[in-house]
PDB file of N, CA and C in Angstrom:
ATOM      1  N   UNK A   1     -17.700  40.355   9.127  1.00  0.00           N
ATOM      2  CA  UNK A   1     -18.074  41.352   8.154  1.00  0.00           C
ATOM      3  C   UNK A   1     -17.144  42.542   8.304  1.00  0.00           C
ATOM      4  N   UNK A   2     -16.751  43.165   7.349  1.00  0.00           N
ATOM      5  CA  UNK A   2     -16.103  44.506   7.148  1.00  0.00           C
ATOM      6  C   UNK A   2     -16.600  45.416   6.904  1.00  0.00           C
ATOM      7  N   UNK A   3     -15.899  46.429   7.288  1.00  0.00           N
ATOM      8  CA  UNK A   3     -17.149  47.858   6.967  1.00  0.00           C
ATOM      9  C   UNK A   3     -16.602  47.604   5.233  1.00  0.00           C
ATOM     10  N   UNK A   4     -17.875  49.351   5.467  1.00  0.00           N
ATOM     11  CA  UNK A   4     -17.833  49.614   3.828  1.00  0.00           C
ATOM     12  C   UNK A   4     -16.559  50.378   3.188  1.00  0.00           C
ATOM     13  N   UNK A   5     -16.011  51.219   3.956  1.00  0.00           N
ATOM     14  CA  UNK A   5     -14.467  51.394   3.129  1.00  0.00           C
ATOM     15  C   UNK A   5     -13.326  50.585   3.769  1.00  0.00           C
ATOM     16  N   UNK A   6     -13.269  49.713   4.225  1.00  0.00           N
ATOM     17  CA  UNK A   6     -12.094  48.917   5.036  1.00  0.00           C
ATOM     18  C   UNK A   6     -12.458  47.783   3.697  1.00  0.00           C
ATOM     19  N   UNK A   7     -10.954  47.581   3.319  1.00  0.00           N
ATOM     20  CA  UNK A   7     -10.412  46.174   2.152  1.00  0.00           C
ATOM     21  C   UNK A   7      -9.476  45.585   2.762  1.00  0.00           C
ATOM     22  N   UNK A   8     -10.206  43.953   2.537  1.00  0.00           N
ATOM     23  CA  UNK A   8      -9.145  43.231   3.000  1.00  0.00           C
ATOM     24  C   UNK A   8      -7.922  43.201   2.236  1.00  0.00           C
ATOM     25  N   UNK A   9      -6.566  42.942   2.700  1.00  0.00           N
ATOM     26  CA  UNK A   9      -5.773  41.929   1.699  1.00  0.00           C
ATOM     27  C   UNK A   9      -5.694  40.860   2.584  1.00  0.00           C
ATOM     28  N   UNK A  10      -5.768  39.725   1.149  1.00  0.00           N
ATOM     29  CA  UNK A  10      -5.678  38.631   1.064  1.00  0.00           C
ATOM     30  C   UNK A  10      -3.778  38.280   1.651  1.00  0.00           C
ATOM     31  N   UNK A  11      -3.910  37.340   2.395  1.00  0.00           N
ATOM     32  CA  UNK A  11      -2.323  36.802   3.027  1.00  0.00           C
ATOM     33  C   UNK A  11      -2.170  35.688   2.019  1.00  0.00           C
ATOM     34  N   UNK A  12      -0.682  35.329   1.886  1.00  0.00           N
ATOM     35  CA  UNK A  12      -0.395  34.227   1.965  1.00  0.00           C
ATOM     36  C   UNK A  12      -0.405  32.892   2.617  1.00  0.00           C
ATOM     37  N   UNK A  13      -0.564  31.673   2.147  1.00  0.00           N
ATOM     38  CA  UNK A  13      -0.699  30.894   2.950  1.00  0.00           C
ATOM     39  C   UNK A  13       0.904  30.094   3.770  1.00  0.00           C
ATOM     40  N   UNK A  14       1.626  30.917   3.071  1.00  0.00           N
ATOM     41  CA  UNK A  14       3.021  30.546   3.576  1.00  0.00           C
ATOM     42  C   UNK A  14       2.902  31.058   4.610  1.00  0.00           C
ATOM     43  N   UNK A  15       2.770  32.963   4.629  1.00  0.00           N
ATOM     44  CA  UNK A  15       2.616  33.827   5.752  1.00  0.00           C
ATOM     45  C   UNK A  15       1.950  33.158   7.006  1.00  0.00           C
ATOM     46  N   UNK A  16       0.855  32.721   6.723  1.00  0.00           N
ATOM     47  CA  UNK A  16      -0.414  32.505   7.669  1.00  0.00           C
ATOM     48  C   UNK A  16       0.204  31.256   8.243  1.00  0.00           C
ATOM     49  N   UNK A  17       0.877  30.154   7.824  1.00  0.00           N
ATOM     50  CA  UNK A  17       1.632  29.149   8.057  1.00  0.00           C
ATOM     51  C   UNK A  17       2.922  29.734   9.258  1.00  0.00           C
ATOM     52  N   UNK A  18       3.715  30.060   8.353  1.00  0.00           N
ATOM     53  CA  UNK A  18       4.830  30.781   9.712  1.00  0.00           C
ATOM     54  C   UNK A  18       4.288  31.347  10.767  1.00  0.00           C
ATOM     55  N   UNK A  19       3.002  32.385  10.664  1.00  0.00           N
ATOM     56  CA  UNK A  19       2.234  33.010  11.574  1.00  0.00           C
ATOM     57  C   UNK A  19       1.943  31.987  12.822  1.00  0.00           C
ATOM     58  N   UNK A  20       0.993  30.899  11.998  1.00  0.00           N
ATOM     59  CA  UNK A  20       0.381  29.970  13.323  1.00  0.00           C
ATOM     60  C   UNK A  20       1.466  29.438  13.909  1.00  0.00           C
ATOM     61  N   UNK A  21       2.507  28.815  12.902  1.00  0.00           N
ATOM     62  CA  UNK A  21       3.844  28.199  14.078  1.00  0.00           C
ATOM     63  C   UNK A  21       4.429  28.865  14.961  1.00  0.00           C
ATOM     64  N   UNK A  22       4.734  30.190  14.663  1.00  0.00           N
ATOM     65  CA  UNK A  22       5.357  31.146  15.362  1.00  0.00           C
ATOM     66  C   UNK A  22       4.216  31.819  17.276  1.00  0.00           C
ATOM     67  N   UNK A  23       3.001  31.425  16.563  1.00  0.00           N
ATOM     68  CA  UNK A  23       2.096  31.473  18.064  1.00  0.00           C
ATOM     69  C   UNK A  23       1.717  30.057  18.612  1.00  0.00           C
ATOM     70  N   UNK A  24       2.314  28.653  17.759  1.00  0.00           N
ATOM     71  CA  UNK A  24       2.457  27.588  18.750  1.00  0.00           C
ATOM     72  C   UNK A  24       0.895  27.195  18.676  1.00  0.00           C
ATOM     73  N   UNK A  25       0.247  27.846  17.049  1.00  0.00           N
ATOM     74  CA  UNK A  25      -1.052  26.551  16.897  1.00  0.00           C
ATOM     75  C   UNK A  25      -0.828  25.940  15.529  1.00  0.00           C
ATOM     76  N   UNK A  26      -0.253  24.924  15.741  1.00  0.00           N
ATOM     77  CA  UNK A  26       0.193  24.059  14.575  1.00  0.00           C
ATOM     78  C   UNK A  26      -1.139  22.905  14.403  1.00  0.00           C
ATOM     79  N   UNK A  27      -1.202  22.571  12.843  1.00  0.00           N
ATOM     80  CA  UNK A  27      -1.726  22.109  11.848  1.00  0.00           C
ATOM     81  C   UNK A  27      -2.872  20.882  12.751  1.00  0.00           C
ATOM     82  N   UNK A  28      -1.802  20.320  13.150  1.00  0.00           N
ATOM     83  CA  UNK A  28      -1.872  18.842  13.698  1.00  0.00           C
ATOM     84  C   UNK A  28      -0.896  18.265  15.255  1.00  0.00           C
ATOM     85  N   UNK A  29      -1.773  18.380  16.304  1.00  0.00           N
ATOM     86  CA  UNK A  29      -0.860  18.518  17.588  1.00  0.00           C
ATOM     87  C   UNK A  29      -1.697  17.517  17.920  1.00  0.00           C
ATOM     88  N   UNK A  30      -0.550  16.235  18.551  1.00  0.00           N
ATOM     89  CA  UNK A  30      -1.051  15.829  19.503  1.00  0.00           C
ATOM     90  C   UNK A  30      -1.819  16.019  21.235  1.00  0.00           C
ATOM     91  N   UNK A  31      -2.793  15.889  21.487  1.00  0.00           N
ATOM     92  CA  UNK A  31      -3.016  16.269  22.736  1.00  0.00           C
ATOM     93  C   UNK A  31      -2.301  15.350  23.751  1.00  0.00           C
ATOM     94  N   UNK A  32      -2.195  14.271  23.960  1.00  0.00           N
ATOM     95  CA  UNK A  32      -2.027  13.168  24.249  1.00  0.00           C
ATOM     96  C   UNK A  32      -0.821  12.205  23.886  1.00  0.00           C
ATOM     97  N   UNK A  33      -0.564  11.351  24.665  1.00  0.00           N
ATOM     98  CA  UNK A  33       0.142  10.193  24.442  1.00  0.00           C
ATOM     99  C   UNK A  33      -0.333   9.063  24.586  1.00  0.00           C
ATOM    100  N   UNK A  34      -0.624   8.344  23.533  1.00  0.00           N
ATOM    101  CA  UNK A  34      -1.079   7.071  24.349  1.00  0.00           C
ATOM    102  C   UNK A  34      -0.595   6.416  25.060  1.00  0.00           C
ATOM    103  N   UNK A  35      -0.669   5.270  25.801  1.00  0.00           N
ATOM    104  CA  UNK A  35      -0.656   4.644  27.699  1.00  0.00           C
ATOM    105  C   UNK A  35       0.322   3.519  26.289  1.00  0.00           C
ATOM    106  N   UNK A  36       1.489   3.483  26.698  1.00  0.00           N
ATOM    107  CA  UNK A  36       2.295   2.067  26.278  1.00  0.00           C
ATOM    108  C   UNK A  36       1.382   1.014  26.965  1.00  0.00           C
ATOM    109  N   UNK A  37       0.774   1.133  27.317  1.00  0.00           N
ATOM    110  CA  UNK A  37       0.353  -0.593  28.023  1.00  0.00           C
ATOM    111  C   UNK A  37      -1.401  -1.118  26.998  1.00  0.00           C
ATOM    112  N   UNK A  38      -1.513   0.132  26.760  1.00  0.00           N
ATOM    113  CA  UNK A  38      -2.625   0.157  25.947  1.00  0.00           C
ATOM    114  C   UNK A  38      -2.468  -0.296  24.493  1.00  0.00           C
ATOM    115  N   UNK A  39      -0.990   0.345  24.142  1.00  0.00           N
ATOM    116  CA  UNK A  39      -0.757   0.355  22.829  1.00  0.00           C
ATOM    117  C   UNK A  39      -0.300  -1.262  22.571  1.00  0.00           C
ATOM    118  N   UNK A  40       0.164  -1.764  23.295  1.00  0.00           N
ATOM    119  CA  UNK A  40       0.385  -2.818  23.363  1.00  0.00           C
ATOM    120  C   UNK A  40      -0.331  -3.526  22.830  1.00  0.00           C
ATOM    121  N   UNK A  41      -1.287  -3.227  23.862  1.00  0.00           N
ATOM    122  CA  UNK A  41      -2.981  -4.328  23.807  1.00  0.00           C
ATOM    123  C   UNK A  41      -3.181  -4.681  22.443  1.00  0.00           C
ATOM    124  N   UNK A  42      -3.218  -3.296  22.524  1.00  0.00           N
ATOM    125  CA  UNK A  42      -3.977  -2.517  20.642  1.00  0.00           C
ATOM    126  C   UNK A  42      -3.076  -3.456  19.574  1.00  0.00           C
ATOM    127  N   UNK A  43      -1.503  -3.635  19.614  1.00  0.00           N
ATOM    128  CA  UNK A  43      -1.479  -4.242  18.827  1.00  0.00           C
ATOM    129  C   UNK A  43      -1.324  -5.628  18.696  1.00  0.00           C
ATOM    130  N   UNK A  44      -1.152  -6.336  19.941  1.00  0.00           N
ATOM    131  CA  UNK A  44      -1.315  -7.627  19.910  1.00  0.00           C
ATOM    132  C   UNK A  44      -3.097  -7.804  19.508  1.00  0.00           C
ATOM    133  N   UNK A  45      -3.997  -7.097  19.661  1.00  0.00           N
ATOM    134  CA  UNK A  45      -5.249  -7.561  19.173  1.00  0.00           C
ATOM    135  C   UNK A  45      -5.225  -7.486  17.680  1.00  0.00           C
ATOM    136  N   UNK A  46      -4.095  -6.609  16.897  1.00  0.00           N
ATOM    137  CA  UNK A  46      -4.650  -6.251  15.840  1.00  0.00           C
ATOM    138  C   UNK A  46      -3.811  -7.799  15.209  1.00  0.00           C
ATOM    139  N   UNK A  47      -2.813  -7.821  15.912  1.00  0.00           N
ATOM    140  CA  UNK A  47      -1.919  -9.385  15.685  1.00  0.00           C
ATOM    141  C   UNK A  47      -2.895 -10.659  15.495  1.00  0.00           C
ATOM    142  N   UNK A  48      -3.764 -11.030  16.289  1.00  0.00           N
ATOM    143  CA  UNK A  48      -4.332 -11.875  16.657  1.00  0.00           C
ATOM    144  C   UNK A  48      -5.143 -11.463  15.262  1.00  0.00           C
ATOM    145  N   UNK A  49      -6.473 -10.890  15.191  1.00  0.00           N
ATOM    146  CA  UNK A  49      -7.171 -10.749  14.099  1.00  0.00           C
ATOM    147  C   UNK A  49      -6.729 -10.927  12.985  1.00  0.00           C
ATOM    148  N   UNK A  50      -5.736 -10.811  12.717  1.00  0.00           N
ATOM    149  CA  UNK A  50      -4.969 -11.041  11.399  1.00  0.00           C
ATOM    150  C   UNK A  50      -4.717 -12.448  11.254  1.00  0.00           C
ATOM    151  N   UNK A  51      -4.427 -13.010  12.720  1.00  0.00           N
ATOM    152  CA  UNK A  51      -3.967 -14.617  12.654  1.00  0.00           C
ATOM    153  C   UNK A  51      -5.333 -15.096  12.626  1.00  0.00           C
ATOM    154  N   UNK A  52      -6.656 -14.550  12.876  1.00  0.00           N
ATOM    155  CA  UNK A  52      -7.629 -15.187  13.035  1.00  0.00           C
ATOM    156  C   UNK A  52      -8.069 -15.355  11.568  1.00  0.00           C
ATOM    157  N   UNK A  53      -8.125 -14.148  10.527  1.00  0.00           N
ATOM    158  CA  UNK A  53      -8.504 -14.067   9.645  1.00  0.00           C
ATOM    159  C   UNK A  53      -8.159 -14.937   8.504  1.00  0.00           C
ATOM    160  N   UNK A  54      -6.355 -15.112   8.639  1.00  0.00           N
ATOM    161  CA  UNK A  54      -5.938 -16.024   7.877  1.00  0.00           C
ATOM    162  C   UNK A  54      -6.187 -17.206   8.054  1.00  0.00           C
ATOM    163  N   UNK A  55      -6.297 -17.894   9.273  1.00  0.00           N
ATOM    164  CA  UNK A  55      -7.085 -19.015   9.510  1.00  0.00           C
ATOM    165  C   UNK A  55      -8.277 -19.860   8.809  1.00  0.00           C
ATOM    166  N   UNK A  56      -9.298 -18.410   9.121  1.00  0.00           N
ATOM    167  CA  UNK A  56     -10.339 -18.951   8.467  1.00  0.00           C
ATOM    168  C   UNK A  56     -10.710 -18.817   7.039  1.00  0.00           C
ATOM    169  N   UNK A  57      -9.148 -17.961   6.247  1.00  0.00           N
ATOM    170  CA  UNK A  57      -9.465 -18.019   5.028  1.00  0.00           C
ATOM    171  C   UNK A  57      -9.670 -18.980   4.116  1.00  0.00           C
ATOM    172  N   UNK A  58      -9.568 -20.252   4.687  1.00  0.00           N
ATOM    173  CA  UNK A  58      -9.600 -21.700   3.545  1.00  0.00           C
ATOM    174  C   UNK A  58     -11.187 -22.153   4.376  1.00  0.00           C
ATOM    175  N   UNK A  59     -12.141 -21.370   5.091  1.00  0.00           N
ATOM    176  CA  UNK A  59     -13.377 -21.440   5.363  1.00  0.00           C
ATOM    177  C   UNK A  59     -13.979 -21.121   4.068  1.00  0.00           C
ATOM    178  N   UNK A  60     -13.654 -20.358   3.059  1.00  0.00           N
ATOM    179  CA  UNK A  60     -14.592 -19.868   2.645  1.00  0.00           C
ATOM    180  C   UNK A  60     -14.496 -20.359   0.746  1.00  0.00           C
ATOM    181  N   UNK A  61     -15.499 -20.359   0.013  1.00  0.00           N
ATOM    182  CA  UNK A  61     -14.963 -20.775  -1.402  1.00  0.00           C
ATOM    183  C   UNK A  61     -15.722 -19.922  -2.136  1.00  0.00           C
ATOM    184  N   UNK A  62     -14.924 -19.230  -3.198  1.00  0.00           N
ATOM    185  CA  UNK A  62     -15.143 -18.519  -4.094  1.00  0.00           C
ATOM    186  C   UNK A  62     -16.545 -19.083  -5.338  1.00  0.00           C
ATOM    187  N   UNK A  63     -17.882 -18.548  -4.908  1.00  0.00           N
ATOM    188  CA  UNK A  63     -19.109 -18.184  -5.737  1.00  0.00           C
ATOM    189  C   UNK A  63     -19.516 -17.356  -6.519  1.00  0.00           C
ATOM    190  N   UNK A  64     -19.076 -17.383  -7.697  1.00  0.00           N
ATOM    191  CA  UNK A  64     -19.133 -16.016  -8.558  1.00  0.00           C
ATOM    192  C   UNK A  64     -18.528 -14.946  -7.601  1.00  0.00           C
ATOM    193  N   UNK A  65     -18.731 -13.886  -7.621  1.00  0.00           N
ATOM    194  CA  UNK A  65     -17.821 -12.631  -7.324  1.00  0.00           C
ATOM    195  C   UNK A  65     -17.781 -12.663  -5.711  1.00  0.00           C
ATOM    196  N   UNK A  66     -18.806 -13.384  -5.184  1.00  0.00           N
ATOM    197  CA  UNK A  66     -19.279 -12.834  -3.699  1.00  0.00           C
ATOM    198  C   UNK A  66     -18.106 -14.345  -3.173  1.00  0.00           C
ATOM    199  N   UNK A  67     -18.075 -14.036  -1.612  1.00  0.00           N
ATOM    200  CA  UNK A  67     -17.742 -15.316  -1.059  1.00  0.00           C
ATOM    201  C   UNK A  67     -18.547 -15.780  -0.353  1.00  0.00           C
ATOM    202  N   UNK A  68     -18.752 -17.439   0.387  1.00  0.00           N
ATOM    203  CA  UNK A  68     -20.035 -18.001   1.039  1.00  0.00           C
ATOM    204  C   UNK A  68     -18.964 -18.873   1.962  1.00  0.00           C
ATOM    205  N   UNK A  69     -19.184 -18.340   3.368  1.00  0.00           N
ATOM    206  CA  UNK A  69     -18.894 -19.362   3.958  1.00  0.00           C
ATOM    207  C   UNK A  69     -19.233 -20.828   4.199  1.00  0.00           C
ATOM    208  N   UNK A  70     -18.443 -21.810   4.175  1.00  0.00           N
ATOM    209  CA  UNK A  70     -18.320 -23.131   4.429  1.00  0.00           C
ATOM    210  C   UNK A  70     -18.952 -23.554   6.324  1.00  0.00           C
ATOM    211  N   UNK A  71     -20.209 -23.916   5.871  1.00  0.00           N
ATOM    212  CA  UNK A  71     -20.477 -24.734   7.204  1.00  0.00           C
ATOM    213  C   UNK A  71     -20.026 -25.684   7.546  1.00  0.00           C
ATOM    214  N   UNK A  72     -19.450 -26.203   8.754  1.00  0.00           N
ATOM    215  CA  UNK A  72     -19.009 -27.531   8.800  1.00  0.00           C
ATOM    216  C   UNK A  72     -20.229 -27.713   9.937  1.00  0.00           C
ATOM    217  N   UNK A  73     -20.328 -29.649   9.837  1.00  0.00           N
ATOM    218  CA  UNK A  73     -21.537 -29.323  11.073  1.00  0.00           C
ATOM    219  C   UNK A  73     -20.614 -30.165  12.016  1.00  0.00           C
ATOM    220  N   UNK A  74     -21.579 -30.036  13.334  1.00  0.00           N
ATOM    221  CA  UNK A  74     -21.127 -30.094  14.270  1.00  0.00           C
ATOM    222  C   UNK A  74     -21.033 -31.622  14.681  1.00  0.00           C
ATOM    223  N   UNK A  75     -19.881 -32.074  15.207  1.00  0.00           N
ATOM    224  CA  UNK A  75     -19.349 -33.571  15.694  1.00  0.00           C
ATOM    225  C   UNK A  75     -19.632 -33.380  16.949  1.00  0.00           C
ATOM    226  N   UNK A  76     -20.611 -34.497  17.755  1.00  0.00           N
ATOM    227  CA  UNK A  76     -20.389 -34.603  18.971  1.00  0.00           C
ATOM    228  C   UNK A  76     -20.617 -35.808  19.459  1.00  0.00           C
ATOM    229  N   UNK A  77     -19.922 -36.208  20.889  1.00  0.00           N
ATOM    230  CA  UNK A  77     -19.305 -37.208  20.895  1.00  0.00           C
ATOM    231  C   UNK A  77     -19.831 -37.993  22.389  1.00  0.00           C
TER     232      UNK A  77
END
């Protein structure tokens, strides 16, 4: 709140922009790095899911708009 004879002016947002860079609090900072060994993980899992997905895409057959997976039953021997 402001007193009663104190007026703000309004800044620019360019201003206020140079301002925060210039004191080193920018927009979007990483805190962190992620662990290369992690990232890894991360994307060989995201690899795999993708190979999983395409896989089982001839599981499934198109029912009006929705899809229904295909049961197969079980062979045992």
């Amino acid at each position: 709140m402001t007193s009663a004879g104190r007026k703000l002016i309004p800044a620019s947002a360019v201003e206020m922009r140079l301002l925060r860079d210039v004191l080193g609090l920018r927009k979007r900072q990483k805190t962190t790095k992620r662990d290369p060994e992690k990232k890894d993980l991360l994307l060989a899992l995201a690899l795999a899911l993708k190979k999983i997905e395409k896989a089982e895409a001839e599981n499934f057959l198109p029912l009006g708009f929705r899809k229904r997976r295909v049961r197969f039953p079980l062979v045992r021997a």
